[in-house]
C-alpha atoms as a PDB file:
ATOM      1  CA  UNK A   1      40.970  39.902 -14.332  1.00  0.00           C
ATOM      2  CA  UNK A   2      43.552  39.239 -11.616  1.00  0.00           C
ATOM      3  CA  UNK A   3      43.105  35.490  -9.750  1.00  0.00           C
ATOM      4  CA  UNK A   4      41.406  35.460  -6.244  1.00  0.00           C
ATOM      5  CA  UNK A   5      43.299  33.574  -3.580  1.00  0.00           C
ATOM      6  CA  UNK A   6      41.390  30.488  -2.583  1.00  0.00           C
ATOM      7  CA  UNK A   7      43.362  30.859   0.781  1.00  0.00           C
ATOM      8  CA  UNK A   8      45.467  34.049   2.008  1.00  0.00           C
ATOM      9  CA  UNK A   9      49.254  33.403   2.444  1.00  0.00           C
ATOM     10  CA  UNK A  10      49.088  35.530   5.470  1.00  0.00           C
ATOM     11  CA  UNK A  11      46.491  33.304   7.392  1.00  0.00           C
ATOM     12  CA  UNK A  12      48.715  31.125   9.512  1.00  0.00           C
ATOM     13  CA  UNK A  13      45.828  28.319   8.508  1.00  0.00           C
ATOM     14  CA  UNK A  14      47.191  28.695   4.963  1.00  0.00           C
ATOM     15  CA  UNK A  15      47.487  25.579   2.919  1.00  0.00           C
ATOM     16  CA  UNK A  16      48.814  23.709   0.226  1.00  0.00           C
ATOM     17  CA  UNK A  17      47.974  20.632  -1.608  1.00  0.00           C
ATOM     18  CA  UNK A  18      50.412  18.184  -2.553  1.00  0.00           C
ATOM     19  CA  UNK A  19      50.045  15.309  -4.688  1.00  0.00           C
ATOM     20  CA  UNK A  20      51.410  11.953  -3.539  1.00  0.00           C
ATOM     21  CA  UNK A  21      52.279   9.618  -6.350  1.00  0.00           C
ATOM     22  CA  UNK A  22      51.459   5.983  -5.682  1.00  0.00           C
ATOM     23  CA  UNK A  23      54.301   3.248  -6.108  1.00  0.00           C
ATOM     24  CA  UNK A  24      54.268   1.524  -9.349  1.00  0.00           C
ATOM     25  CA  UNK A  25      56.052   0.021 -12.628  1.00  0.00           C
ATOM     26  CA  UNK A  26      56.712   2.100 -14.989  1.00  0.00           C
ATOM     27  CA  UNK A  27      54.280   0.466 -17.334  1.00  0.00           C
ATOM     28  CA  UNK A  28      51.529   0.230 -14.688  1.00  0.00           C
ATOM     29  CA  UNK A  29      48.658   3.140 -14.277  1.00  0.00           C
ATOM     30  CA  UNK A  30      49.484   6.261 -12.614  1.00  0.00           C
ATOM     31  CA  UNK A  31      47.276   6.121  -9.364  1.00  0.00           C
ATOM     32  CA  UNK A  32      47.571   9.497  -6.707  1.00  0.00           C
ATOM     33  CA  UNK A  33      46.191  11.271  -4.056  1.00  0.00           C
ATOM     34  CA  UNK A  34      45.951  14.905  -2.353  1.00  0.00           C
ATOM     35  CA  UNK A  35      47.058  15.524   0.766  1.00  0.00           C
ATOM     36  CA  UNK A  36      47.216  19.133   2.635  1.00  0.00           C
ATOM     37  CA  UNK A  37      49.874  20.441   4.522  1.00  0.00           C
ATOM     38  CA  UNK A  38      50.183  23.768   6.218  1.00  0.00           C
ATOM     39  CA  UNK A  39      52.589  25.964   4.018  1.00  0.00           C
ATOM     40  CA  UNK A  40      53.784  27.689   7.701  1.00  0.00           C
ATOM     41  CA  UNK A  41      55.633  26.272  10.255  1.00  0.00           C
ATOM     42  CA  UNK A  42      57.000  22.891  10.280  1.00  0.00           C
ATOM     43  CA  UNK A  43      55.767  20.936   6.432  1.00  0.00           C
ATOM     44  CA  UNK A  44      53.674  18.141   7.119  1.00  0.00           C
ATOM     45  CA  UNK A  45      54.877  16.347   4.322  1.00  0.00           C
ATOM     46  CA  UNK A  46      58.487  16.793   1.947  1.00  0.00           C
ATOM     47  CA  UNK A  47      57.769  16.994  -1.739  1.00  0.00           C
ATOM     48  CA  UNK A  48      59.807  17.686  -4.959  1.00  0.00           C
ATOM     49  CA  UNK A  49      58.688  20.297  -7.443  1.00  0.00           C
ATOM     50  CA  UNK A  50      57.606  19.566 -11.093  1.00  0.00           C
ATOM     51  CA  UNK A  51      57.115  22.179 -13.241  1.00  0.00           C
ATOM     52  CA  UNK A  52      54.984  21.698 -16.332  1.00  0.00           C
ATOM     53  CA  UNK A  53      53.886  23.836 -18.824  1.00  0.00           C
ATOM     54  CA  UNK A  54      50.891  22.820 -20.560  1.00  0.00           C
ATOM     55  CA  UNK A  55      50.585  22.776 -24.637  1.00  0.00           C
ATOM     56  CA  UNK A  56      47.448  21.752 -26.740  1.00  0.00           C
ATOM     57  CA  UNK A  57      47.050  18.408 -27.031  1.00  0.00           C
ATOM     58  CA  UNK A  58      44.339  15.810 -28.166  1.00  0.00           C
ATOM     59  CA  UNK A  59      46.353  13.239 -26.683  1.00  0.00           C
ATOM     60  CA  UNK A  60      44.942  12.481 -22.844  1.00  0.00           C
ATOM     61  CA  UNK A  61      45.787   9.051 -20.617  1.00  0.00           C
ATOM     62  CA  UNK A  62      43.566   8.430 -17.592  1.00  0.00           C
ATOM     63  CA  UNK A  63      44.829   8.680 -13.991  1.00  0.00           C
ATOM     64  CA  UNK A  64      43.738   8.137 -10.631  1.00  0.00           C
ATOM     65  CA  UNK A  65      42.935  10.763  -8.473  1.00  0.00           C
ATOM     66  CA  UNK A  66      41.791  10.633  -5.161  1.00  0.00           C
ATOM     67  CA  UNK A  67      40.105   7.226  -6.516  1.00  0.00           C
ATOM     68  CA  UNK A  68      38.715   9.181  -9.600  1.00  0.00           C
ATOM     69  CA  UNK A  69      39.602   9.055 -13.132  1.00  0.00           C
ATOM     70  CA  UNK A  70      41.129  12.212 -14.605  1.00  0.00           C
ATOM     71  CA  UNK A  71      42.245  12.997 -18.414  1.00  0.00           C
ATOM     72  CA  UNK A  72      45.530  14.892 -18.750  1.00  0.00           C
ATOM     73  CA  UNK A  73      47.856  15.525 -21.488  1.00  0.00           C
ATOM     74  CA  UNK A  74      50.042  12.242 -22.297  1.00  0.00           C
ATOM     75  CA  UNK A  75      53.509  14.358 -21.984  1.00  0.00           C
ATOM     76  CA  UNK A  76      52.479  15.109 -17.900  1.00  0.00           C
ATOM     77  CA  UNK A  77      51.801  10.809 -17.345  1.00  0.00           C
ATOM     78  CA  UNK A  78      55.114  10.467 -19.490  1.00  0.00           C
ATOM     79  CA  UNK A  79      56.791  12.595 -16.372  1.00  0.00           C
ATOM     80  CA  UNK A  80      54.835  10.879 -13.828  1.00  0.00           C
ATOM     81  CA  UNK A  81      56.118   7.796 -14.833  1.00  0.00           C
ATOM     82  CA  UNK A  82      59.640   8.696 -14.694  1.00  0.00           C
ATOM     83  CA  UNK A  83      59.762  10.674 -11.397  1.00  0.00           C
ATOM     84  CA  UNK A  84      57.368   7.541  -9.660  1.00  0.00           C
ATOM     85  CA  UNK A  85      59.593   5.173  -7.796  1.00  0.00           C
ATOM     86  CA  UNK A  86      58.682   0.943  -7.814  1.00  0.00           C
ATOM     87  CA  UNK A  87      58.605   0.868  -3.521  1.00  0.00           C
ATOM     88  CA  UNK A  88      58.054   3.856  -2.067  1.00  0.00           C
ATOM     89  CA  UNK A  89      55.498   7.004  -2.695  1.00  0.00           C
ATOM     90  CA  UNK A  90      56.504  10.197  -3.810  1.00  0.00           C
ATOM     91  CA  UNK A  91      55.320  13.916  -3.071  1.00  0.00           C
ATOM     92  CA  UNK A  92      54.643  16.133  -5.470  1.00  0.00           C
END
């Protein structure tokens, strides 16, 4: 069954959501937040790909999402972790 398109790419009101990782310690939670951004014309915000490839796992940490608790696998918070900077917030 092929995937519908929650938005059409040709729709100049096409958009993407990017996930802005909060500033922290590496030991501290992993705390982020959506934001949307138009995927034409000038980007609203910068970001930096992660790719991630999800496995089976019984092993899930809690984040913060949009000021919700979420489950995911403990290898994806392991990356978090390493691509979050201490000062400053980073697109994703």
């Amino acid at each position: 069954m092929p995937l519908a398109l929650v938005n059409d790419p040709k729709d100049p009101n096409f958009q993407i959501r990017i996930i802005e990782l909060a500033p922290g310690k590496y030991h501290e939670p992993i705390v982020c937040e959506f934001l949307v951004t138009p995927l034409k014309g000038e980007l609203r915000h910068r970001y930096r790909a992660l790719s991630y490839a999800s496995e089976e796992t019984t092993v899930y940490q809690p984040i913060r999402l949009n000021n919700k608790l979420f489950g995911i696998p403990q290898n994806l918070v392991l990356a978090l972790k390493r691509l979050r900077r201490e000062k400053i917030p980073v697109p994703l």
